[in-house]
N, C-alpha and C. Protein backbone atom coordinates (compact mmCIF):
# COMPACT_ATOMS: atom_id res chain seq x y z
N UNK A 1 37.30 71.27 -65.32
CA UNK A 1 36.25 72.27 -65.37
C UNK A 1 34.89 71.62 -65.58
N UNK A 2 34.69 70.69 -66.40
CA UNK A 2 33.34 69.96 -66.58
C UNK A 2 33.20 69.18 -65.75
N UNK A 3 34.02 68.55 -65.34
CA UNK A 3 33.53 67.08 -64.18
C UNK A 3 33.08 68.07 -62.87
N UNK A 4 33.80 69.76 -62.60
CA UNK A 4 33.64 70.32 -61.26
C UNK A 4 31.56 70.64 -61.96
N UNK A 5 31.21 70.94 -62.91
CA UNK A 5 29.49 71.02 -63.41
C UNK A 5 29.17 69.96 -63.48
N UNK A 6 29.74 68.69 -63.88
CA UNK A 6 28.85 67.53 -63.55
C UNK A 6 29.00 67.16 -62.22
N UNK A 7 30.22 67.47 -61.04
CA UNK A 7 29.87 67.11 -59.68
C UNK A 7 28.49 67.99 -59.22
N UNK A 8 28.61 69.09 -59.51
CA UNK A 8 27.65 70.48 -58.69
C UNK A 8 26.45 69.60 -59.55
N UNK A 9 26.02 69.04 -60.73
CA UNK A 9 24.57 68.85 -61.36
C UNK A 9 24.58 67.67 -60.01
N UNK A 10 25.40 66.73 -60.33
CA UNK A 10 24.80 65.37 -59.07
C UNK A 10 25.01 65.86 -57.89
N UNK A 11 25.53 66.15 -57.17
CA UNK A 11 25.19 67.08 -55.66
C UNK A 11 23.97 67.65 -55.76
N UNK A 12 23.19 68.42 -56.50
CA UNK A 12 21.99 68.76 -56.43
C UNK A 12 20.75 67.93 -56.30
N UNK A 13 21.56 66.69 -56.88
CA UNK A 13 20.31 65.85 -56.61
C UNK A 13 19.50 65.52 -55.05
N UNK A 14 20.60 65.93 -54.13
CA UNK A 14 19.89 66.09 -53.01
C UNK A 14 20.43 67.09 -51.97
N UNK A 15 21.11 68.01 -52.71
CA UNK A 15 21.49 69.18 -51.64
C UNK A 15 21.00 70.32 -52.28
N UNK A 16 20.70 71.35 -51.37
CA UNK A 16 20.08 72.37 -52.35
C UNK A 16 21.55 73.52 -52.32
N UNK A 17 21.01 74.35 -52.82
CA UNK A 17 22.22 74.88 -53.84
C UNK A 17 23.51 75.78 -52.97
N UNK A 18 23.27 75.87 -51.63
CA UNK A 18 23.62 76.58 -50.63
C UNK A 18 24.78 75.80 -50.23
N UNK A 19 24.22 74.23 -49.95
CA UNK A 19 25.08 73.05 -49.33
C UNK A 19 25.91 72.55 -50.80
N UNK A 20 25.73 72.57 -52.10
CA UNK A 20 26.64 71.97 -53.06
C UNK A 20 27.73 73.45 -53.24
N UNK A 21 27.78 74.63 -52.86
CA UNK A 21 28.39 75.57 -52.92
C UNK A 21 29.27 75.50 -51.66
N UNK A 22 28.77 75.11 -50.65
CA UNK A 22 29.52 74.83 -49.28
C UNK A 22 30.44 73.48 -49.46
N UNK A 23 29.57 72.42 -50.35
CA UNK A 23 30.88 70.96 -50.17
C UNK A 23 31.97 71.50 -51.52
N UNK A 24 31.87 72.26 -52.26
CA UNK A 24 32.61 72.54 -53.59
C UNK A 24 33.56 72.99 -52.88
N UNK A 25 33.11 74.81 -51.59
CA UNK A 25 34.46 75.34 -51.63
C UNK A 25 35.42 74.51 -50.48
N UNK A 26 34.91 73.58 -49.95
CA UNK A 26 35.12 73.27 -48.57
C UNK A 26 36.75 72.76 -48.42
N UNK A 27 37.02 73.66 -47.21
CA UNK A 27 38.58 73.01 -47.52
C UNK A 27 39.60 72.08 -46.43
N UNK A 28 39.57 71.05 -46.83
CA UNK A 28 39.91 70.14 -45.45
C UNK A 28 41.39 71.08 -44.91
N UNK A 29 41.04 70.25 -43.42
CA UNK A 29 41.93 70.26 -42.56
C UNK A 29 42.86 69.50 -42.46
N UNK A 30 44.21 69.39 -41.19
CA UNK A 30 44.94 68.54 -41.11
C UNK A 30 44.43 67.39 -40.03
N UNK A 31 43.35 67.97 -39.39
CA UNK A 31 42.30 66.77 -38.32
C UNK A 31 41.63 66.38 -39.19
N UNK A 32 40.70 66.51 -40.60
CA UNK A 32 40.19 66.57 -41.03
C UNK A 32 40.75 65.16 -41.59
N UNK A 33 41.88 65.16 -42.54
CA UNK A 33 42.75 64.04 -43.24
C UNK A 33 43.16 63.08 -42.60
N UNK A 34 43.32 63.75 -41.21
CA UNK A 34 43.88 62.50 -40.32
C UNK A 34 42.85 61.61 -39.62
N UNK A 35 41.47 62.33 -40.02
CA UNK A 35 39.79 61.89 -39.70
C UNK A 35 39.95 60.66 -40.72
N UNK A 36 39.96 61.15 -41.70
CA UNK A 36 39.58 60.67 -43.08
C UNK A 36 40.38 59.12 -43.18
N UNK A 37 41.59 59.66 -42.76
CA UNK A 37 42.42 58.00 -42.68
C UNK A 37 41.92 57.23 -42.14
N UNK A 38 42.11 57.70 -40.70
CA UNK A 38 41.69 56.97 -39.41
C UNK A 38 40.34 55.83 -40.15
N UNK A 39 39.35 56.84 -40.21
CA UNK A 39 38.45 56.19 -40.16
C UNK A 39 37.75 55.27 -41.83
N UNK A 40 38.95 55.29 -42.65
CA UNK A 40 38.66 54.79 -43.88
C UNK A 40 39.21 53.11 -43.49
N UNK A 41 40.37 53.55 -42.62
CA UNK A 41 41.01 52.21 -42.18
C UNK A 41 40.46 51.56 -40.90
N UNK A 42 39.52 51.59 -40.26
CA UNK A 42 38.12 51.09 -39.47
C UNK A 42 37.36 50.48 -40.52
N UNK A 43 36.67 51.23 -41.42
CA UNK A 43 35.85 50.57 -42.25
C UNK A 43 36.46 49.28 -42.92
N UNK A 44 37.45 49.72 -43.63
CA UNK A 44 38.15 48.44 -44.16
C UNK A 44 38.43 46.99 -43.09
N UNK A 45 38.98 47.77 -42.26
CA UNK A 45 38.93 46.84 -41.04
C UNK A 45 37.67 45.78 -40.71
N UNK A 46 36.38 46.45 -40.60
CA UNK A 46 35.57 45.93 -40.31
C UNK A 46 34.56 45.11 -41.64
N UNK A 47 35.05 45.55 -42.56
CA UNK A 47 33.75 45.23 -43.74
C UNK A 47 34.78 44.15 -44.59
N UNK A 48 33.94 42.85 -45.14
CA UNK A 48 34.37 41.71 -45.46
C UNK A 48 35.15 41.84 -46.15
N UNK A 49 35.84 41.39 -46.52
CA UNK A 49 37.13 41.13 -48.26
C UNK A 49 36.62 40.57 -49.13
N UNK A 50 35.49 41.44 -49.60
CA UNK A 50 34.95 40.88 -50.84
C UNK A 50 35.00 41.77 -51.98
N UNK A 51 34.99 41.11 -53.38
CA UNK A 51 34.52 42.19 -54.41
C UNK A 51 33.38 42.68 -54.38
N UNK A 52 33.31 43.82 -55.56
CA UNK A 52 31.76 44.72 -55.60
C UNK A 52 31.04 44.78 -54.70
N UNK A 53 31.50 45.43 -53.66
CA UNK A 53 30.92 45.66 -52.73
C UNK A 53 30.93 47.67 -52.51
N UNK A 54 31.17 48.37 -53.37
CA UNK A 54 31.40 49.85 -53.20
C UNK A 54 30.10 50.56 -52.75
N UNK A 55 29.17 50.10 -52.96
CA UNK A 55 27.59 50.71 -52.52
C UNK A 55 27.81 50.51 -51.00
N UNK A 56 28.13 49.49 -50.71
CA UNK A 56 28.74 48.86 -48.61
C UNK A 56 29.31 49.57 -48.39
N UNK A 57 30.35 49.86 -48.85
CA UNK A 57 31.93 50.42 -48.44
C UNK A 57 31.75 52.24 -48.34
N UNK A 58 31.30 52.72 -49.27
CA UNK A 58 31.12 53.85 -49.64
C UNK A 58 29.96 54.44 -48.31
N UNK A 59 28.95 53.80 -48.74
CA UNK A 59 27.36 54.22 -47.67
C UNK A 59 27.98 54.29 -45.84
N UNK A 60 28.94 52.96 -45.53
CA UNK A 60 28.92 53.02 -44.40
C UNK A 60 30.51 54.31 -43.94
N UNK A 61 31.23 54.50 -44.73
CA UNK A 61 32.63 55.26 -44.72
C UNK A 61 31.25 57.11 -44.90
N UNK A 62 30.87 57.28 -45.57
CA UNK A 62 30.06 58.33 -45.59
C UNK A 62 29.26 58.58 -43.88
N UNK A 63 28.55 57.81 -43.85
CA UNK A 63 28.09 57.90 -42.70
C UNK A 63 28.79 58.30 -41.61
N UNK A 64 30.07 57.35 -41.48
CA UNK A 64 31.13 57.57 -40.31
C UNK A 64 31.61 59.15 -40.49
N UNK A 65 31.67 59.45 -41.64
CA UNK A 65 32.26 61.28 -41.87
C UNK A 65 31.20 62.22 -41.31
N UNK A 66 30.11 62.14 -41.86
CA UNK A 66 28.93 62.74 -41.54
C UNK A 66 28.42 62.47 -40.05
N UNK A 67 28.48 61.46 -39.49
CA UNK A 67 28.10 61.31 -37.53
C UNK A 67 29.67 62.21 -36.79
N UNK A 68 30.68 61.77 -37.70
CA UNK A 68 31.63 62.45 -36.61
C UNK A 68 32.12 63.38 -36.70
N UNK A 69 32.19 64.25 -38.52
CA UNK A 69 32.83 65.32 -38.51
C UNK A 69 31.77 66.22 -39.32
N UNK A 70 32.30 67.92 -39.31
CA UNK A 70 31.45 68.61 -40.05
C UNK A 70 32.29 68.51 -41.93
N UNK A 71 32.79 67.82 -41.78
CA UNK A 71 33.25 67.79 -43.59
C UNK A 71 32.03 67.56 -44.22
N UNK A 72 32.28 67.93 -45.43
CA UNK A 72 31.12 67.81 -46.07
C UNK A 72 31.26 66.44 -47.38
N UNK A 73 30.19 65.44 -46.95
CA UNK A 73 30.65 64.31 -48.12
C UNK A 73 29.63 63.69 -48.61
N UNK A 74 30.28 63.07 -49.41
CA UNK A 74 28.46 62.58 -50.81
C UNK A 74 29.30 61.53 -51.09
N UNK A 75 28.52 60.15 -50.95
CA UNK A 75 28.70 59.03 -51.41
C UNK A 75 28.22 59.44 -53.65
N UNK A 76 29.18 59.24 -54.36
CA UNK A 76 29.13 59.31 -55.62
C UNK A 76 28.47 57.89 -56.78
N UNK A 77 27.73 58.41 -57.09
CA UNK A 77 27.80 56.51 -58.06
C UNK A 77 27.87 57.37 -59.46
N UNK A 78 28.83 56.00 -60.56
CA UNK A 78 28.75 56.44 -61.41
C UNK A 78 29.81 55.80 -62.50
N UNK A 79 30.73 56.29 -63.19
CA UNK A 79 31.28 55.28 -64.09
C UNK A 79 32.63 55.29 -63.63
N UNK A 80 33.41 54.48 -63.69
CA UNK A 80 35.21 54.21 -63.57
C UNK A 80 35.63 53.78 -64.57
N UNK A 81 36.80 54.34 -65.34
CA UNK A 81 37.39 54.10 -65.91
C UNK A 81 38.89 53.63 -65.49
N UNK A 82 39.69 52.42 -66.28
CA UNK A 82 41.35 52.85 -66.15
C UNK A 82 41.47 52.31 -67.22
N UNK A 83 42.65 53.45 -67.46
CA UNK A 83 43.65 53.23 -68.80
C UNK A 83 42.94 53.01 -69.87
N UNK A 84 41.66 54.04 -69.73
CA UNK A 84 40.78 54.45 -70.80
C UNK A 84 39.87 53.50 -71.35
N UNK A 85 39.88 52.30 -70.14
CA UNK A 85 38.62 51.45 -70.88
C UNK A 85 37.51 51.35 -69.02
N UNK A 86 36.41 51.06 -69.95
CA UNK A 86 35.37 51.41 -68.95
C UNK A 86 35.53 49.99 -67.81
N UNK A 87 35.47 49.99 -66.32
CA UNK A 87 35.49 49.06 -65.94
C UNK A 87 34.02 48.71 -65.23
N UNK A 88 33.45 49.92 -64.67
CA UNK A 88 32.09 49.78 -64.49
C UNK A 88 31.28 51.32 -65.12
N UNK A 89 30.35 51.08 -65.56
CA UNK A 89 29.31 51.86 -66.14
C UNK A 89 28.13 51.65 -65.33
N UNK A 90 27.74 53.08 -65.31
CA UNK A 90 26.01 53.48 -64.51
C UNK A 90 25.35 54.33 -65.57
N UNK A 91 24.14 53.00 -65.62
CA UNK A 91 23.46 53.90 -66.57
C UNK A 91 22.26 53.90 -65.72
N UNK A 92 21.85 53.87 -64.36
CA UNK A 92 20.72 54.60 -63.98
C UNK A 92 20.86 54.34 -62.49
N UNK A 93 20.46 54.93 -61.38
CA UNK A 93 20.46 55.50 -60.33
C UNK A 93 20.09 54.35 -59.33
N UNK A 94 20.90 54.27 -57.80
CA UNK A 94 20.71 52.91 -57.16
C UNK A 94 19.19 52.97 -56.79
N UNK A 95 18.44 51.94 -56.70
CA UNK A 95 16.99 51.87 -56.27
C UNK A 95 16.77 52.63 -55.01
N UNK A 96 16.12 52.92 -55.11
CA UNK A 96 15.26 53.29 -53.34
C UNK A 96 14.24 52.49 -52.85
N UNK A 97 13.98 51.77 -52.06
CA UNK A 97 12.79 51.03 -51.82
C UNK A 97 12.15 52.06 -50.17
N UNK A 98 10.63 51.05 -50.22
CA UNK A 98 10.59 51.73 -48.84
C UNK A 98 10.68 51.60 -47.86
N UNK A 99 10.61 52.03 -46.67
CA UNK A 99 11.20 52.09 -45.15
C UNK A 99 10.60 50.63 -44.95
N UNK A 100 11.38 50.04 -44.36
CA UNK A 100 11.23 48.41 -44.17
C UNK A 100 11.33 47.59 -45.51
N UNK A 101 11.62 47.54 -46.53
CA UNK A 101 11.72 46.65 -47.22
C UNK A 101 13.10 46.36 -47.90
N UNK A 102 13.42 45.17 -48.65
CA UNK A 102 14.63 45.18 -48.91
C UNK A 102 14.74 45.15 -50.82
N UNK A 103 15.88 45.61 -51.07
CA UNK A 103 15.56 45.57 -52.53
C UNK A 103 16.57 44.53 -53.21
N UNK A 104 15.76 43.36 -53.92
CA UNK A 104 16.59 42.17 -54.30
C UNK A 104 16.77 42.90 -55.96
N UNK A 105 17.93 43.09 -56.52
CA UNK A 105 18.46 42.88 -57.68
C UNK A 105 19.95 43.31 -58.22
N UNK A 106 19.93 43.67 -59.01
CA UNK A 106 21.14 44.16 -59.72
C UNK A 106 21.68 45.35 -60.38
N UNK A 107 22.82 46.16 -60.05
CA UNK A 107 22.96 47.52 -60.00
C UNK A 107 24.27 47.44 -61.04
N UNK A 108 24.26 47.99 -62.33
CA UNK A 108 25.69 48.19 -62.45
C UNK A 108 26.22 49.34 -62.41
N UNK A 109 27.40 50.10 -61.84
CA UNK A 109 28.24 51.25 -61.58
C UNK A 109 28.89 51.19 -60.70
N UNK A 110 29.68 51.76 -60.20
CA UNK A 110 30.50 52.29 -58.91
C UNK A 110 30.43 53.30 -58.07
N UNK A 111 30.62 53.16 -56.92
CA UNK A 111 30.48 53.80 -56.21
C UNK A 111 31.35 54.63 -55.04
N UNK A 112 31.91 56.09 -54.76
CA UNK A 112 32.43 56.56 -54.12
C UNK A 112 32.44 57.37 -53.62
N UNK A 113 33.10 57.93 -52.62
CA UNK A 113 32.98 59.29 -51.82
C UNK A 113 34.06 60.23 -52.51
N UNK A 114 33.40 61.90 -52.14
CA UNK A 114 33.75 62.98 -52.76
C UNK A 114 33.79 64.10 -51.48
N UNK A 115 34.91 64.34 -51.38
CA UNK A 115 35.06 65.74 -50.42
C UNK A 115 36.42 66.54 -50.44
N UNK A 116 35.72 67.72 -50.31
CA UNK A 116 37.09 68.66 -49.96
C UNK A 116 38.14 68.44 -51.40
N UNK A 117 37.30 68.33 -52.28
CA UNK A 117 38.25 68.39 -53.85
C UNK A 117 38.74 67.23 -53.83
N UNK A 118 38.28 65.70 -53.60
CA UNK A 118 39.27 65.06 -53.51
C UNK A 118 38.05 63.91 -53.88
N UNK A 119 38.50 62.49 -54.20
CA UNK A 119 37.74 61.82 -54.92
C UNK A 119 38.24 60.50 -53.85
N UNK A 120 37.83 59.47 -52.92
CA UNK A 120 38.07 58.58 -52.56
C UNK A 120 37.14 57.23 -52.50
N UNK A 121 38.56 56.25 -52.83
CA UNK A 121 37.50 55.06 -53.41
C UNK A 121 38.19 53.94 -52.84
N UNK A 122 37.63 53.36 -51.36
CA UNK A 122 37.85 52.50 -50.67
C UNK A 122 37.46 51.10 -51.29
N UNK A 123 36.68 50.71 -52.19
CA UNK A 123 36.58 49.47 -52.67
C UNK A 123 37.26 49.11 -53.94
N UNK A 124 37.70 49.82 -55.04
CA UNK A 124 38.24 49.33 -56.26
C UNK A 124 39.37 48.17 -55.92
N UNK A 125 40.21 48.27 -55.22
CA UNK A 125 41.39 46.81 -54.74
C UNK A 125 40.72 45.75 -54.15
N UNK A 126 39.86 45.89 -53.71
CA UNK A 126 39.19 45.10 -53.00
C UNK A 126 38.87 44.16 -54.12
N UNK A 127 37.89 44.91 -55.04
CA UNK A 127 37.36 44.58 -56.33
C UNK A 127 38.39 43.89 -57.43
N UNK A 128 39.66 44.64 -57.52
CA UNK A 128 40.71 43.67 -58.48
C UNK A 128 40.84 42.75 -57.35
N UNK A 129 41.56 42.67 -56.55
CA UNK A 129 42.36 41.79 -55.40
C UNK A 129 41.12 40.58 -55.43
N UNK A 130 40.07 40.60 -55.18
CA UNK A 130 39.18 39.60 -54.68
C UNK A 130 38.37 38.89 -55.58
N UNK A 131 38.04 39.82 -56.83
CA UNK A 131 36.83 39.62 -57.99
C UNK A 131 37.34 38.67 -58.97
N UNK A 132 36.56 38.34 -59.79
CA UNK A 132 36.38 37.89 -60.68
C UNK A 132 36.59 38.98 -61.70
N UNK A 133 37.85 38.90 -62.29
CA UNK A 133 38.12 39.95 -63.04
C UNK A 133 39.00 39.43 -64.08
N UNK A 134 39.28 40.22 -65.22
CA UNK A 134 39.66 39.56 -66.33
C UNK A 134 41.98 39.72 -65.25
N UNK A 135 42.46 38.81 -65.82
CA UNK A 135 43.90 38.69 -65.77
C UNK A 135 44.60 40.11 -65.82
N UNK A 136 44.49 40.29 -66.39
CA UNK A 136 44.62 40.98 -67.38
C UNK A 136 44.85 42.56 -66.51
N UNK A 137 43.47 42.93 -66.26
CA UNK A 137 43.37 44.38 -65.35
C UNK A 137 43.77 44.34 -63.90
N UNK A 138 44.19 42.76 -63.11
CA UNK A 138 44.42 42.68 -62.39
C UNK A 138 45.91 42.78 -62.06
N UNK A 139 46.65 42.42 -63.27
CA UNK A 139 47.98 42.40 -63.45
C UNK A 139 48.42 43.64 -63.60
N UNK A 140 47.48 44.36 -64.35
CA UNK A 140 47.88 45.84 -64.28
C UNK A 140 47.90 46.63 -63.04
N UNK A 141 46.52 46.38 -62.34
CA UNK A 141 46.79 47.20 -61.31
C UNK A 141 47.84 46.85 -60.55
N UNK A 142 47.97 45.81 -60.05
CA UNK A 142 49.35 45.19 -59.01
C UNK A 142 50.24 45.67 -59.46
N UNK A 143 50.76 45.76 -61.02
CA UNK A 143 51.96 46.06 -61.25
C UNK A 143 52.07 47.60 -60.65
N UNK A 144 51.26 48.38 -60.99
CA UNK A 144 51.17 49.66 -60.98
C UNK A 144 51.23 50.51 -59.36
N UNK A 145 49.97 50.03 -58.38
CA UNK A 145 49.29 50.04 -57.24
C UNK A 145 50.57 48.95 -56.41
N UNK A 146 50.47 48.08 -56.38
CA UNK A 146 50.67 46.99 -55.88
C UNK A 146 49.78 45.77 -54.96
N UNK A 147 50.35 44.84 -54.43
CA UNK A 147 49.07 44.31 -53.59
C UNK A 147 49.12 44.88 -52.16
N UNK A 148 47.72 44.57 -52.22
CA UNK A 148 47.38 45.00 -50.34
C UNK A 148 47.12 46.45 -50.33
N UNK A 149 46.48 47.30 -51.56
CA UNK A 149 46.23 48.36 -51.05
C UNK A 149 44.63 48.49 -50.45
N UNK A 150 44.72 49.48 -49.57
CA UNK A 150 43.19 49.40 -49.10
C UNK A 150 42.28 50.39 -49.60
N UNK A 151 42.70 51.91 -50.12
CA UNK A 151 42.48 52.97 -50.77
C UNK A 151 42.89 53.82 -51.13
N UNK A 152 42.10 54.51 -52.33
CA UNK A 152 43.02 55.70 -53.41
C UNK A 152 42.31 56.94 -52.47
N UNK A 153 43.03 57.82 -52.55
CA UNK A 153 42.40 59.58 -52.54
C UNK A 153 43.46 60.15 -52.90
N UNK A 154 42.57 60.85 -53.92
CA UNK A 154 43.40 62.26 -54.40
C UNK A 154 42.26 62.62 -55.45
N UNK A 155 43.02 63.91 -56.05
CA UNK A 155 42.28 64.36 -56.34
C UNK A 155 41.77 64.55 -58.25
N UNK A 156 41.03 65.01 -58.68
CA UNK A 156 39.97 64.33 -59.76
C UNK A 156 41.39 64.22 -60.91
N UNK A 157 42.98 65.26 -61.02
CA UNK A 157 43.43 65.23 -62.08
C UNK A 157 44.64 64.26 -60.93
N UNK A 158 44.99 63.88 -60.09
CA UNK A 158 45.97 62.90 -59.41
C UNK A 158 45.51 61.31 -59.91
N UNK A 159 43.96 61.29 -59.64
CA UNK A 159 43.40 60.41 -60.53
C UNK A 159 43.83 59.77 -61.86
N UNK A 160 43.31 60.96 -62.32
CA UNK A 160 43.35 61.10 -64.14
C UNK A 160 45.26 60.39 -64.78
N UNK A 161 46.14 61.02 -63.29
CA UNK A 161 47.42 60.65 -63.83
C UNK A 161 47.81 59.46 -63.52
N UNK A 162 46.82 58.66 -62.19
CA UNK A 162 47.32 57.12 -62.40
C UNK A 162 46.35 56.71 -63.68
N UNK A 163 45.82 57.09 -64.35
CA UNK A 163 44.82 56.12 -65.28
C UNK A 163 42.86 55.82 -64.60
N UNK A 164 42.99 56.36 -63.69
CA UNK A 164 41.51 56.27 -63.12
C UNK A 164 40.80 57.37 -63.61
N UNK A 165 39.63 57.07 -64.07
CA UNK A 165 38.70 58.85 -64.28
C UNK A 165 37.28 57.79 -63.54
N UNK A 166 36.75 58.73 -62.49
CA UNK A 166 35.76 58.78 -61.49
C UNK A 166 34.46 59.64 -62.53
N UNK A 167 33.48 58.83 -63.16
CA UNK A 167 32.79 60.04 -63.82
C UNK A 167 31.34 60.02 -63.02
N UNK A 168 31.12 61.03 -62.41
CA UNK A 168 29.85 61.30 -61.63
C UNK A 168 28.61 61.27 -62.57
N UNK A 169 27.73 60.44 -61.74
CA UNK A 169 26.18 60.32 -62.27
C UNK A 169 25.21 60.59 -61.42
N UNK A 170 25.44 59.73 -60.18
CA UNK A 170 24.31 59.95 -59.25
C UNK A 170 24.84 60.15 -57.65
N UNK A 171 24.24 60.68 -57.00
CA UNK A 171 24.81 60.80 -55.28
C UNK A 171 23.45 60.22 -54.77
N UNK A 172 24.50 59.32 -53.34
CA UNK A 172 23.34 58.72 -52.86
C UNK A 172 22.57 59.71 -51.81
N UNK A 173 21.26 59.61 -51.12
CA UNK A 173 20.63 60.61 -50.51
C UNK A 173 20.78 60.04 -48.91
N UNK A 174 20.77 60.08 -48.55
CA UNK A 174 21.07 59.76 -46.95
C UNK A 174 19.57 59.32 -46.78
N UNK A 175 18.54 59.22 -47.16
CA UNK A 175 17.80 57.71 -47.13
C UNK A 175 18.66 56.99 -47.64
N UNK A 176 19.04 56.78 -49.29
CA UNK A 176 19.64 55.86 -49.18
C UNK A 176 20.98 55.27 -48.80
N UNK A 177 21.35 55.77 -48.41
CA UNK A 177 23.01 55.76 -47.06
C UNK A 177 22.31 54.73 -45.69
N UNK A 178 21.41 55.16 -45.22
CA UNK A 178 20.76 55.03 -44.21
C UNK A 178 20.24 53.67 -44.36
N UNK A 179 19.68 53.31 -45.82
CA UNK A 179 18.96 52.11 -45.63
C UNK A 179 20.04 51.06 -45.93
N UNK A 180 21.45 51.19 -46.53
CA UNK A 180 22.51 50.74 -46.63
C UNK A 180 22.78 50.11 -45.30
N UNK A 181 23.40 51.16 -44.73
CA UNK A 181 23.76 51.00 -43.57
C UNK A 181 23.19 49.75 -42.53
N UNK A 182 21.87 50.19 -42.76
CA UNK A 182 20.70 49.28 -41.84
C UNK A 182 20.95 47.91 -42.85
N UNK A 183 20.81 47.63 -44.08
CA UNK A 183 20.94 46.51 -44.41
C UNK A 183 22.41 45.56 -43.96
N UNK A 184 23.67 46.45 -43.72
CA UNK A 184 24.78 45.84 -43.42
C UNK A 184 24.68 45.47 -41.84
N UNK A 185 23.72 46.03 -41.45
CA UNK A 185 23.62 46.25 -39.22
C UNK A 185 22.69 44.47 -39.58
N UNK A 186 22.29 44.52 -40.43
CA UNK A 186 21.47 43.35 -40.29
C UNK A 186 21.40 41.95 -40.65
């Protein structure tokens, strides 16, 4: 019940109140899911095997939903948890710079897509599997997940029951999707 008022507060940050009432009730399809696969497993396909990379992963998988289908989706940033300890924290909103420029620094949080009641996060394995990460959380996930996964979806309490909580802070705005995008084209 609270995370569905803290999704609708960050959706507002750049939809007005018509369109966060339209992505809330919105209810996928079976083209819709089979969209969603398809094209989560393209992205992966195409985007490096690296860690922390979810701002990449997220911006360009958003985009691909939004050019090809009418679903409704919001790249999410914000905190992850598993097994109740924090693994990334956002305590303030990804930069925006302006049209032509690039922005050199450092962001901490995570980042993911949100649609149709459902929470998906194409980079976290990427992130154990590849990162620099303590033993420890890596062993957990494998044991749990296993190796070689490419992404989670489901939904905010399917989550909650592997040990993940997705906590929303900020949505990116399609400038900044856009200038993502253009930074990865380049």
């Amino acid at each position: 019940m609270f995370r569905d008022q803290d999704l609708a507060a960050v959706l507002a940050q750049n939809l007005d109140q018509e369109q966060v009432v339209n992505f809330l009730s919105y209810q996928l399809t079976e083209d819709d899911i089979a969209f969603i696969q398809s094209s989560v497993k393209d992205v992966l396909r195409n985007m490096p095997k690296k860690a922390f990379n979810c701002t990449q992963i997220s911006a360009i998988w958003t985009a691909i939903i939004t050019d090809h289908s009418k679903i409704p989706v919001s790249a999410i940033c914000g905190d992850l948890h598993y097994n109740s300890k924090k693994i990334f924290v956002c305590n303030e909103p990804l930069p925006t710079g302006e049209d032509g420029t690039d922005i050199i620094g450092e962001w901490d949080g995570h980042c993911w897509l949100e649609f149709g009641g459902l929470i998906a996060d194409a980079s976290f394995f990427r992130t154990i599997y590849y990162g620099n990460v303590p033993k420890i959380l890596k062993e957990m996930v494998i044991s749990q997940f296993g190796e070689g996964r490419g992404s989670i979806i489901a939904t905010p309490e399917q989550m909650k029951q592997n040990g993940l909580e997705f906590i929303p802070k900020y949505s990116l705005s399609e400038r900044q999707i856009n200038g993502i995008v253009q930074g990865i084209a380049s």
